[in-house]
PDB file of N, CA and C in Angstrom:
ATOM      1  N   UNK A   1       0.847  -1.176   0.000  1.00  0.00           N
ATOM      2  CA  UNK A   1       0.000   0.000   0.000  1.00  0.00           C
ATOM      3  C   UNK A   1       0.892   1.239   0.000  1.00  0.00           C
ATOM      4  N   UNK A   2       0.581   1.995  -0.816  1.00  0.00           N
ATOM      5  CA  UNK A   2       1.165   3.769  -0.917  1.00  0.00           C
ATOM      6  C   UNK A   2       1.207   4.179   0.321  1.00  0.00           C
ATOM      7  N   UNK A   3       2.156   5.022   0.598  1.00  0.00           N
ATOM      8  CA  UNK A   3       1.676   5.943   1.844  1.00  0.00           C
ATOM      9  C   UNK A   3       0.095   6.844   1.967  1.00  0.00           C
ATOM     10  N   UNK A   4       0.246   7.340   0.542  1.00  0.00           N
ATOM     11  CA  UNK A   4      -0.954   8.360   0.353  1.00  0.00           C
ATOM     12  C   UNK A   4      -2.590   7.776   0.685  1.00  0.00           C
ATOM     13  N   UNK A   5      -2.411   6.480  -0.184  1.00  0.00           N
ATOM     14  CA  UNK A   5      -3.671   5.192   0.342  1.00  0.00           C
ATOM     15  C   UNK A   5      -3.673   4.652   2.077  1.00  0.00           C
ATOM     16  N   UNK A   6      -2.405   4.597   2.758  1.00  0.00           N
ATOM     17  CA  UNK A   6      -2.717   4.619   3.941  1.00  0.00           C
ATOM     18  C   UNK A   6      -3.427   5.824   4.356  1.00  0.00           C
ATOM     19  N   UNK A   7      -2.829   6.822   4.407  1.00  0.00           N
ATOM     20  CA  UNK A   7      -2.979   8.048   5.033  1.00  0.00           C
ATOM     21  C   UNK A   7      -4.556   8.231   4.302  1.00  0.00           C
ATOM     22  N   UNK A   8      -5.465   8.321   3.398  1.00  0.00           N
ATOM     23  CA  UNK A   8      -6.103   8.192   2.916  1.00  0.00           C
ATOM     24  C   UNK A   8      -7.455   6.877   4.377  1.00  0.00           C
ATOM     25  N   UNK A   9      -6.963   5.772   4.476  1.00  0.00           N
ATOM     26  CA  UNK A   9      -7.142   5.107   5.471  1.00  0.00           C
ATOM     27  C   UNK A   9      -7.321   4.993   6.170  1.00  0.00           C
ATOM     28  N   UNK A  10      -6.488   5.272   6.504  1.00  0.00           N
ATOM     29  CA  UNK A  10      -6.505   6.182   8.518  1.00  0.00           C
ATOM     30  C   UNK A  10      -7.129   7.405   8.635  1.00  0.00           C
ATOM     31  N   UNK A  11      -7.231   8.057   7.864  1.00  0.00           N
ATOM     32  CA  UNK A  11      -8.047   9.180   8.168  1.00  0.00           C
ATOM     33  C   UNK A  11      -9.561   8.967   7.597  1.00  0.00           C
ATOM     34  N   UNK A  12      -9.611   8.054   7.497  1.00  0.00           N
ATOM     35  CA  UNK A  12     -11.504   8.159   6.773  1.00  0.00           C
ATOM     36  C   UNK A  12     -11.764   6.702   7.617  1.00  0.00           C
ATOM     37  N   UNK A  13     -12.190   5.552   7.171  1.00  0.00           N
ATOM     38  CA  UNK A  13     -12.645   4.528   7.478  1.00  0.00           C
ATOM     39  C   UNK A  13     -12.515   4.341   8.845  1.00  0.00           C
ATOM     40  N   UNK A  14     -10.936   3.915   9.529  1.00  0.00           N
ATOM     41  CA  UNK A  14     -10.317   4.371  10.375  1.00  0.00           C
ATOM     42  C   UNK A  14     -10.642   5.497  11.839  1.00  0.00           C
ATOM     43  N   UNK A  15     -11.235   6.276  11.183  1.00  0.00           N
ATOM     44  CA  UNK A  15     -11.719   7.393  12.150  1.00  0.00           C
ATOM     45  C   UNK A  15     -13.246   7.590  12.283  1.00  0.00           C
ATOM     46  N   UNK A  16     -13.994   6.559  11.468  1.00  0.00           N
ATOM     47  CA  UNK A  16     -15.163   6.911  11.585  1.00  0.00           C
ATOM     48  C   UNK A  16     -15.975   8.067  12.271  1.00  0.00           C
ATOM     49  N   UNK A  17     -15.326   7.455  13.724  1.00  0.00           N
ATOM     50  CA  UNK A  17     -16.090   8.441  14.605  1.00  0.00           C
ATOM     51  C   UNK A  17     -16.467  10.212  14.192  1.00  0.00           C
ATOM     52  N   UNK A  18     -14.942  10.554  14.065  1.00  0.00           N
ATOM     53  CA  UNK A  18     -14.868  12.231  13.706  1.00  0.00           C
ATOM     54  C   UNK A  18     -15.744  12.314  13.043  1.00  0.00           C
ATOM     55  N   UNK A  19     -16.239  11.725  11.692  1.00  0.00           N
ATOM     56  CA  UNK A  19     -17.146  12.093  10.012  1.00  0.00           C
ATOM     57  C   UNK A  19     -18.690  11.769  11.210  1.00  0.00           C
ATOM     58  N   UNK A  20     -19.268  10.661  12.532  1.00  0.00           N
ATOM     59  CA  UNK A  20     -20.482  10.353  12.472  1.00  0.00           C
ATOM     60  C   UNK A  20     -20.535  11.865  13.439  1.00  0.00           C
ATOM     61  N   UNK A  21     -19.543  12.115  14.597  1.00  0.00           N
ATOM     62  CA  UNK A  21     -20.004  13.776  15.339  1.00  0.00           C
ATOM     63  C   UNK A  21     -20.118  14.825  14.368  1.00  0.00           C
ATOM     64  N   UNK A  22     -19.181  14.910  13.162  1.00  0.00           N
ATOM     65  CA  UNK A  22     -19.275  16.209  12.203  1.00  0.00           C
ATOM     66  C   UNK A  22     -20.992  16.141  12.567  1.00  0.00           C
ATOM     67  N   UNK A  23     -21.302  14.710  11.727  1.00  0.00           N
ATOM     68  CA  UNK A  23     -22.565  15.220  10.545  1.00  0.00           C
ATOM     69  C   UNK A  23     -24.100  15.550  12.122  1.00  0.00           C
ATOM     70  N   UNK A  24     -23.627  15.054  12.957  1.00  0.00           N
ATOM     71  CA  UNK A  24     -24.472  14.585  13.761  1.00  0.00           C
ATOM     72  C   UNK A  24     -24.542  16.297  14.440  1.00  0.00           C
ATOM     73  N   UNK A  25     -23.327  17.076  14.475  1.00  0.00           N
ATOM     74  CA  UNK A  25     -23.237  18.095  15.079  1.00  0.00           C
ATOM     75  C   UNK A  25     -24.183  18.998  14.380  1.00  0.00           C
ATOM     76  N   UNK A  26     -24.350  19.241  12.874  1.00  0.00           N
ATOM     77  CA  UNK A  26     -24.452  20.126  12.003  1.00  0.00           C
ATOM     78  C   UNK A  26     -26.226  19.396  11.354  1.00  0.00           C
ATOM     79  N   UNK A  27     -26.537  18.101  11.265  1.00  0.00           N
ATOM     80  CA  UNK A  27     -27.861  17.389  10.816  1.00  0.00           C
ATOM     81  C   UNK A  27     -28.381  17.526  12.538  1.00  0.00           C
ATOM     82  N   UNK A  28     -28.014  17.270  13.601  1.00  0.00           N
ATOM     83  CA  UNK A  28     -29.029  17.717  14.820  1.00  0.00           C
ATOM     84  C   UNK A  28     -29.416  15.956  15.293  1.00  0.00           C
ATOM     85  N   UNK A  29     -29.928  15.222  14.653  1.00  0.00           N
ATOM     86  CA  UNK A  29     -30.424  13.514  14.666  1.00  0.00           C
ATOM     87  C   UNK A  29     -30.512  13.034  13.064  1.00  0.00           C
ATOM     88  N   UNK A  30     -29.846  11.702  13.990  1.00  0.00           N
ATOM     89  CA  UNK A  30     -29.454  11.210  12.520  1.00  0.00           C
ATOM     90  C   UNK A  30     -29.906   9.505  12.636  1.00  0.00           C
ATOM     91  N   UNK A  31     -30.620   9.245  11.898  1.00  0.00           N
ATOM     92  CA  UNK A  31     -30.820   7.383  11.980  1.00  0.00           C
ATOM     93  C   UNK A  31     -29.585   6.683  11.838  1.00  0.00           C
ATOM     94  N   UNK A  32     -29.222   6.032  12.393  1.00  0.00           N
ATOM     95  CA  UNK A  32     -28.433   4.888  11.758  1.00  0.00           C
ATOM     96  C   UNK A  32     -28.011   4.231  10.402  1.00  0.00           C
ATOM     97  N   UNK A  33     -29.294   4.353  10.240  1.00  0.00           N
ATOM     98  CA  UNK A  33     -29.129   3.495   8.689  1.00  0.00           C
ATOM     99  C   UNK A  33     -28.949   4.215   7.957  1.00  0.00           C
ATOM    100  N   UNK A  34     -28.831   5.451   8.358  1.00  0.00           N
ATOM    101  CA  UNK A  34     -28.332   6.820   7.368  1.00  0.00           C
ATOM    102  C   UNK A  34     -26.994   6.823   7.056  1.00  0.00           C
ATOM    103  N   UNK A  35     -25.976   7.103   7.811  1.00  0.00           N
ATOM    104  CA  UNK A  35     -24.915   7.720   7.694  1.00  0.00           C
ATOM    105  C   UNK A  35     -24.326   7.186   6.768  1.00  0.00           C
ATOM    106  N   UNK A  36     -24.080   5.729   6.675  1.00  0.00           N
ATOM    107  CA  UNK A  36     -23.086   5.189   5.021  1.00  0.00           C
ATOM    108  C   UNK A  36     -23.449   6.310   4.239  1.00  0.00           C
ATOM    109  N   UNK A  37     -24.482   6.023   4.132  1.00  0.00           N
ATOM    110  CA  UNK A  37     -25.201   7.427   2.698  1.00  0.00           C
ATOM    111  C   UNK A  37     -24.489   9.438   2.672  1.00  0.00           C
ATOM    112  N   UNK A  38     -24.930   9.430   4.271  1.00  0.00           N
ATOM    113  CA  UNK A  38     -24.455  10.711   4.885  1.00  0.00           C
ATOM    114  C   UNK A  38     -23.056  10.920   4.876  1.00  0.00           C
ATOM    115  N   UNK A  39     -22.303   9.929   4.981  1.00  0.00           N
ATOM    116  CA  UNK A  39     -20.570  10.134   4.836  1.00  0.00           C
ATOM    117  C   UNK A  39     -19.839   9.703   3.473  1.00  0.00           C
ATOM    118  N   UNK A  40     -20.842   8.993   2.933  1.00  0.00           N
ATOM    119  CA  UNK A  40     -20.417   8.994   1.267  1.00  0.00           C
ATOM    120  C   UNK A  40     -20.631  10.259   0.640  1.00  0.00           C
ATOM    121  N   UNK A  41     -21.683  11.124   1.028  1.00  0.00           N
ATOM    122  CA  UNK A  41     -22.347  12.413   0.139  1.00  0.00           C
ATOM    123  C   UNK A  41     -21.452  13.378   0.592  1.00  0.00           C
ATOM    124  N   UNK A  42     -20.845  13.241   2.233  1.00  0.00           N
ATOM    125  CA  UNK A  42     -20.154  14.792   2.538  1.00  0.00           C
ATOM    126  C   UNK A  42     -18.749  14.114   2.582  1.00  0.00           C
ATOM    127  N   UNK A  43     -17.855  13.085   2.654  1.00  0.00           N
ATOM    128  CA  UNK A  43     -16.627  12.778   2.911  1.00  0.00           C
ATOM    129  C   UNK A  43     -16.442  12.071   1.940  1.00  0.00           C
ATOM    130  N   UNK A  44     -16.834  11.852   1.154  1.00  0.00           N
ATOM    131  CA  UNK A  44     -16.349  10.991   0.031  1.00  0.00           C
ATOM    132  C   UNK A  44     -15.800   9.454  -0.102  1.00  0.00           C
ATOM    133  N   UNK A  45     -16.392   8.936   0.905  1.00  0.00           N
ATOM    134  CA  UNK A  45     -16.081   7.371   0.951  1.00  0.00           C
ATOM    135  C   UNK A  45     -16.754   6.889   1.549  1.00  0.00           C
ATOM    136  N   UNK A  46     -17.576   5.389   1.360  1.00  0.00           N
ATOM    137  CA  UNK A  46     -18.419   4.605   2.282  1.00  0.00           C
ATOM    138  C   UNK A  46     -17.517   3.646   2.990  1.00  0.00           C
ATOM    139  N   UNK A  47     -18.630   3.850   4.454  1.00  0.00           N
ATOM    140  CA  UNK A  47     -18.154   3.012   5.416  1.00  0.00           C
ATOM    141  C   UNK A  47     -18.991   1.567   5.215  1.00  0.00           C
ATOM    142  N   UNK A  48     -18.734   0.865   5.750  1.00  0.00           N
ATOM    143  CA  UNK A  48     -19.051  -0.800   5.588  1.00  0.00           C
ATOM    144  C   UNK A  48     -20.321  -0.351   6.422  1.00  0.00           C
ATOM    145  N   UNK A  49     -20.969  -1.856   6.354  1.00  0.00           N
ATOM    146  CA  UNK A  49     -22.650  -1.517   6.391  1.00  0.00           C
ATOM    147  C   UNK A  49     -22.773  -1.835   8.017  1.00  0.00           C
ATOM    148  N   UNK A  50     -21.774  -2.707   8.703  1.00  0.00           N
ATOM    149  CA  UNK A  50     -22.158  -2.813  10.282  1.00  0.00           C
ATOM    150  C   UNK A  50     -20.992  -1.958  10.924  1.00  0.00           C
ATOM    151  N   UNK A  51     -20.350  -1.300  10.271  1.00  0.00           N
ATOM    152  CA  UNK A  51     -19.136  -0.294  11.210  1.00  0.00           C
ATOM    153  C   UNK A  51     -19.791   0.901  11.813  1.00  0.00           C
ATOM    154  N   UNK A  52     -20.684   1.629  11.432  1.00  0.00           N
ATOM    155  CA  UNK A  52     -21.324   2.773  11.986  1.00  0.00           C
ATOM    156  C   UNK A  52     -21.682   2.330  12.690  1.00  0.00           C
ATOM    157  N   UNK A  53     -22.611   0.960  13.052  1.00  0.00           N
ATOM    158  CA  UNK A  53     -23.742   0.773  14.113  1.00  0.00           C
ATOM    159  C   UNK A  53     -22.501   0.592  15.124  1.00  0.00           C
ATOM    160  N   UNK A  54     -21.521   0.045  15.155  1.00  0.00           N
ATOM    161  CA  UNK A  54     -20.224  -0.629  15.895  1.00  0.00           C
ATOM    162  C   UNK A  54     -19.758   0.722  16.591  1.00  0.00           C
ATOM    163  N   UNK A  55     -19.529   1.758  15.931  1.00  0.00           N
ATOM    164  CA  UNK A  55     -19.048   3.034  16.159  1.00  0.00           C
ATOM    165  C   UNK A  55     -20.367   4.074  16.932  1.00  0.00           C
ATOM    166  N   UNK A  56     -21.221   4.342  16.640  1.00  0.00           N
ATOM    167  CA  UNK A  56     -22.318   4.459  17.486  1.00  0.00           C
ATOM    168  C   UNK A  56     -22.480   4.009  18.786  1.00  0.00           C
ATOM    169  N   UNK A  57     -22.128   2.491  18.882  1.00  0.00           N
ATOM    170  CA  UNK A  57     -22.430   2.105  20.229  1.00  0.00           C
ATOM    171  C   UNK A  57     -21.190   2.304  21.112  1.00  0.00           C
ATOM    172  N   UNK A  58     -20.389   2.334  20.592  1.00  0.00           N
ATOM    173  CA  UNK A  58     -18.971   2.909  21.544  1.00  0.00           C
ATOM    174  C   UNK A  58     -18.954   4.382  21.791  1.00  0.00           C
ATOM    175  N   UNK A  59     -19.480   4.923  20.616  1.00  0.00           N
ATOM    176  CA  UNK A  59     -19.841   6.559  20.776  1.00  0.00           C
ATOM    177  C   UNK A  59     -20.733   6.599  22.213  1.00  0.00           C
ATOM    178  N   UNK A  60     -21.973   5.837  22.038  1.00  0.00           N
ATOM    179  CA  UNK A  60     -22.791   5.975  23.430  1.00  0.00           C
ATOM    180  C   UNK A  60     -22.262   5.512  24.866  1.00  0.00           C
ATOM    181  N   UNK A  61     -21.846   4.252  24.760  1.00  0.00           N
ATOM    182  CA  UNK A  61     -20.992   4.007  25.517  1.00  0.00           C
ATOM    183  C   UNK A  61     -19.911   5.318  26.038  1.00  0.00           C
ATOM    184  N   UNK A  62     -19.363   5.682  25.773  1.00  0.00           N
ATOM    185  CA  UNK A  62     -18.018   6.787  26.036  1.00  0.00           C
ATOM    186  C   UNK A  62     -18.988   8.421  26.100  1.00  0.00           C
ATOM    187  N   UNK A  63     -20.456   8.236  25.874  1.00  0.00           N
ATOM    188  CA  UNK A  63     -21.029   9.558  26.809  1.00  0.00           C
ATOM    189  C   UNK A  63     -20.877  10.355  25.564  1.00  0.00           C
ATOM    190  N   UNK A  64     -20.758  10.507  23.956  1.00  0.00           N
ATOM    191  CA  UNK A  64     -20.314  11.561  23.087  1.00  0.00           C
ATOM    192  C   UNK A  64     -21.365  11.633  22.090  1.00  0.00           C
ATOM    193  N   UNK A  65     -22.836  10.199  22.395  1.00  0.00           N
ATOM    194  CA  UNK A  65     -23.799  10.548  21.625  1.00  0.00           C
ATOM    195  C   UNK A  65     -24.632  10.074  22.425  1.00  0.00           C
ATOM    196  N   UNK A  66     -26.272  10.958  22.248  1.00  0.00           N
ATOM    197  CA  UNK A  66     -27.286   9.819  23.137  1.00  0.00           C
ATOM    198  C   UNK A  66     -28.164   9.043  22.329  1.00  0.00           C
ATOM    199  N   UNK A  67     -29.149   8.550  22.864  1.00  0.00           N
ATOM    200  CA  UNK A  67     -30.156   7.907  21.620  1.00  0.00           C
ATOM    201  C   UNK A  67     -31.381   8.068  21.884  1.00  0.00           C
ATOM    202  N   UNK A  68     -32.621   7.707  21.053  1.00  0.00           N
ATOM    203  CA  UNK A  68     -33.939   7.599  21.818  1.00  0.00           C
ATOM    204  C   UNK A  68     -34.662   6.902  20.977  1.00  0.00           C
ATOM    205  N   UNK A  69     -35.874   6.637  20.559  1.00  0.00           N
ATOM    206  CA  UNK A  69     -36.661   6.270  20.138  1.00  0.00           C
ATOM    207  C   UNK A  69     -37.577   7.013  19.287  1.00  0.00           C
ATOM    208  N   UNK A  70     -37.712   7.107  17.988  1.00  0.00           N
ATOM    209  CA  UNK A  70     -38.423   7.985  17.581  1.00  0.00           C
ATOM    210  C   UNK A  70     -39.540   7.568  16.297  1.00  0.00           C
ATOM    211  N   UNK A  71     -40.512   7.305  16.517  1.00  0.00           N
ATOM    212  CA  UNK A  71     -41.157   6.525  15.217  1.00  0.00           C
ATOM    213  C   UNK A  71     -40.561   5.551  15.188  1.00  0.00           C
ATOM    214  N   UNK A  72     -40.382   4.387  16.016  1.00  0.00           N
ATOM    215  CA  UNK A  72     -40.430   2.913  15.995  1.00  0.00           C
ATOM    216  C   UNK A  72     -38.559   3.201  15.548  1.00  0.00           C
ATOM    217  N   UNK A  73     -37.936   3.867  15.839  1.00  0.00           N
ATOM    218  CA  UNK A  73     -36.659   4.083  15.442  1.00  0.00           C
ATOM    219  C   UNK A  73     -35.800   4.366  16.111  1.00  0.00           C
ATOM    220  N   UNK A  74     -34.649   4.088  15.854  1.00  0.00           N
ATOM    221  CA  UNK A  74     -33.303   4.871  17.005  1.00  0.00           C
ATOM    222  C   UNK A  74     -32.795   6.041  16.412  1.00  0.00           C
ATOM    223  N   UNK A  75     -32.601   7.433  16.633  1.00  0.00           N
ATOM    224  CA  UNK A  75     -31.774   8.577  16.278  1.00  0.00           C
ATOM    225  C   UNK A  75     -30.982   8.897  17.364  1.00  0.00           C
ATOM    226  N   UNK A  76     -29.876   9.329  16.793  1.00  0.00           N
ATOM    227  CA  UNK A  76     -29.035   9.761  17.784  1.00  0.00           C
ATOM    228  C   UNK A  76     -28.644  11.023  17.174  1.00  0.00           C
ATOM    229  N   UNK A  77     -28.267  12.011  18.354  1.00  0.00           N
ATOM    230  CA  UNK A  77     -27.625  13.259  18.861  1.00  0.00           C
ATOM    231  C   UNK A  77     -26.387  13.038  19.183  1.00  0.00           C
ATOM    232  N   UNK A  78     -25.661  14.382  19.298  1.00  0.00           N
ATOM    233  CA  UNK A  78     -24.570  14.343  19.566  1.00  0.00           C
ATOM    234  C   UNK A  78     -24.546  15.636  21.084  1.00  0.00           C
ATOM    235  N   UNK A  79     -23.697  14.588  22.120  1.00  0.00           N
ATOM    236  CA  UNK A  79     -23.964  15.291  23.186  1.00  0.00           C
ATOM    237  C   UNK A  79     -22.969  16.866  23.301  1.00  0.00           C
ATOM    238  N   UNK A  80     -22.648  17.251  24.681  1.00  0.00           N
ATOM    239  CA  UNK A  80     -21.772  18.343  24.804  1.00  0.00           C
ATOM    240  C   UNK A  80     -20.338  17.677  25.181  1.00  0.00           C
ATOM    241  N   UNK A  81     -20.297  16.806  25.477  1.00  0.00           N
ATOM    242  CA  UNK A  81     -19.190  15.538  25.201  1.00  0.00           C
ATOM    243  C   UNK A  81     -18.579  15.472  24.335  1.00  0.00           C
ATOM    244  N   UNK A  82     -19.483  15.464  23.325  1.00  0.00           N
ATOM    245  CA  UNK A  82     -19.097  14.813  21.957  1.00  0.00           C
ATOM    246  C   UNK A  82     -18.790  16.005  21.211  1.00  0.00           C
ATOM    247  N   UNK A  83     -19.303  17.035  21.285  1.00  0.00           N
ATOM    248  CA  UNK A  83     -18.825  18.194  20.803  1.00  0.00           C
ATOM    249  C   UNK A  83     -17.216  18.476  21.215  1.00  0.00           C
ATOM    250  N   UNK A  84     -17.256  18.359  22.378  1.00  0.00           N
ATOM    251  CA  UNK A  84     -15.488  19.004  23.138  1.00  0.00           C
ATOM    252  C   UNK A  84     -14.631  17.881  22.442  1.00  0.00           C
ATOM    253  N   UNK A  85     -15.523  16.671  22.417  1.00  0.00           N
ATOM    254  CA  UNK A  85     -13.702  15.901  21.665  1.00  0.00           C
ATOM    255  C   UNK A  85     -14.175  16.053  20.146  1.00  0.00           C
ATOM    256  N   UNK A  86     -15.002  16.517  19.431  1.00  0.00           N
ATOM    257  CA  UNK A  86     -14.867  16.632  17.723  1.00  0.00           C
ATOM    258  C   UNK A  86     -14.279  18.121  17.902  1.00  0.00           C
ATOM    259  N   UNK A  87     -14.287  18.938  18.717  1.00  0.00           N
ATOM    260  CA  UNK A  87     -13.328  20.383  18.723  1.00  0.00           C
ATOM    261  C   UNK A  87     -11.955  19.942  18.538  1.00  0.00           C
ATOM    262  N   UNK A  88     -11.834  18.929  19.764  1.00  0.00           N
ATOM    263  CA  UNK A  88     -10.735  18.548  20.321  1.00  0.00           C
ATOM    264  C   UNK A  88      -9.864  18.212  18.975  1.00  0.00           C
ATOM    265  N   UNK A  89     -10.258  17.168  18.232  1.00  0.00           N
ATOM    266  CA  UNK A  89      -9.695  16.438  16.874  1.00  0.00           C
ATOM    267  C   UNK A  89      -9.665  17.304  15.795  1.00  0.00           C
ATOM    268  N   UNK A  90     -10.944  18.612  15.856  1.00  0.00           N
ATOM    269  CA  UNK A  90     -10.034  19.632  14.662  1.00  0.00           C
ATOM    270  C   UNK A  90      -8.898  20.420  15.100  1.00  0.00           C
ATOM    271  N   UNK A  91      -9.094  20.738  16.891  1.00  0.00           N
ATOM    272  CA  UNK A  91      -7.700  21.327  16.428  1.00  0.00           C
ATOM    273  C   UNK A  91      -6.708  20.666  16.220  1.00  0.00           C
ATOM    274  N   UNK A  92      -6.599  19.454  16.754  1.00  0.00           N
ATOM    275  CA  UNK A  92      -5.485  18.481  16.297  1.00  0.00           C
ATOM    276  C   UNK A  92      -5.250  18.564  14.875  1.00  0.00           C
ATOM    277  N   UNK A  93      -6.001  18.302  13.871  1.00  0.00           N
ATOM    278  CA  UNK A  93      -5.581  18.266  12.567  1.00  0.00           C
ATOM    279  C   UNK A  93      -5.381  19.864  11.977  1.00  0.00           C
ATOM    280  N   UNK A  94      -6.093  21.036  12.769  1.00  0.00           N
ATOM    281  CA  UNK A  94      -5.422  22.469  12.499  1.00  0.00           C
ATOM    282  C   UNK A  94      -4.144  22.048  12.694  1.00  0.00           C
ATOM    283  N   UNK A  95      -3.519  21.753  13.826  1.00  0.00           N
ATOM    284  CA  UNK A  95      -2.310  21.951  14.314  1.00  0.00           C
ATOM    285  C   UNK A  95      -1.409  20.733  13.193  1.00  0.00           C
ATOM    286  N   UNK A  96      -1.647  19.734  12.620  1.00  0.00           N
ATOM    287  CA  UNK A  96      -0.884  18.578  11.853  1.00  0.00           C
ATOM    288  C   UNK A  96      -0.355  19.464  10.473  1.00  0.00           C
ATOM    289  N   UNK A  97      -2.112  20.246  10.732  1.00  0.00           N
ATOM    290  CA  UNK A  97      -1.953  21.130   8.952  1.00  0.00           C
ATOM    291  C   UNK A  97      -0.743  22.070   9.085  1.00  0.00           C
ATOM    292  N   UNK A  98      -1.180  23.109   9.915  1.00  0.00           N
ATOM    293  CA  UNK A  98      -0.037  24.110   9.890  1.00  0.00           C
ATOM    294  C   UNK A  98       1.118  23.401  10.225  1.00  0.00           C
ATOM    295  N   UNK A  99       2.004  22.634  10.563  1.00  0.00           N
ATOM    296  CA  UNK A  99       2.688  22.246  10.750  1.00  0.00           C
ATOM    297  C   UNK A  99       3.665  21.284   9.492  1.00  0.00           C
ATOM    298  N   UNK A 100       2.522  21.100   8.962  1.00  0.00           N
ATOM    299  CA  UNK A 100       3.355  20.346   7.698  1.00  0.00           C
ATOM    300  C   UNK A 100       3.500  21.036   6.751  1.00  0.00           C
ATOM    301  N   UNK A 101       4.826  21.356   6.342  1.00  0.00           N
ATOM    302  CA  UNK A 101       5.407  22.073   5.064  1.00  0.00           C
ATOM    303  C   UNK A 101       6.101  21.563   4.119  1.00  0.00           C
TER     304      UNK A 101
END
């Protein structure tokens, strides 16, 4: 594998999490069965069809999304948790950016 295809890797599939708080921060509730769709349309690559639900439940677990019931359905939010560490990870990648010359 290229470096560029790793790095490519690790930053998308890899990180799921960051792309499900973006969309979750900025869409408000989001179904589940959405996001493949939702992170193919704004990030440009699909995630596998049981990795979101996988990533979701560790998201809830770790306090950074909640859930509820809505029309026979699960949506989830993104808490004030989950906001401070998706801050947290842009400035990290501000700081990777400016830094690389």
């Amino acid at each position: 594998m290229l470096p560029i295809e790793h790095l490519k890797k690790s930053n998308t599939k890899e990180n799921l999490w960051l792309y499900i708080l973006s969309l979750l921060r900025y869409k408000s509730e989001i179904y589940a069965w959405k996001l493949p769709l939702l992170v193919q349309e704004n990030f440009g690559f699909k995630p596998g069809k049981i990795t979101p639900y996988r990533v979701l439940y560790r998201l809830e677990n770790d306090g950074l999304v909640k859930s509820e019931l809505k029309e026979k359905r699960r949506i989830y939010k993104i808490t004030k948790k989950g906001e401070e560490e998706l801050k947290k990870a842009i400035k990290f990648y501000q700081y990777l950016l400016k830094n690389l010359k």
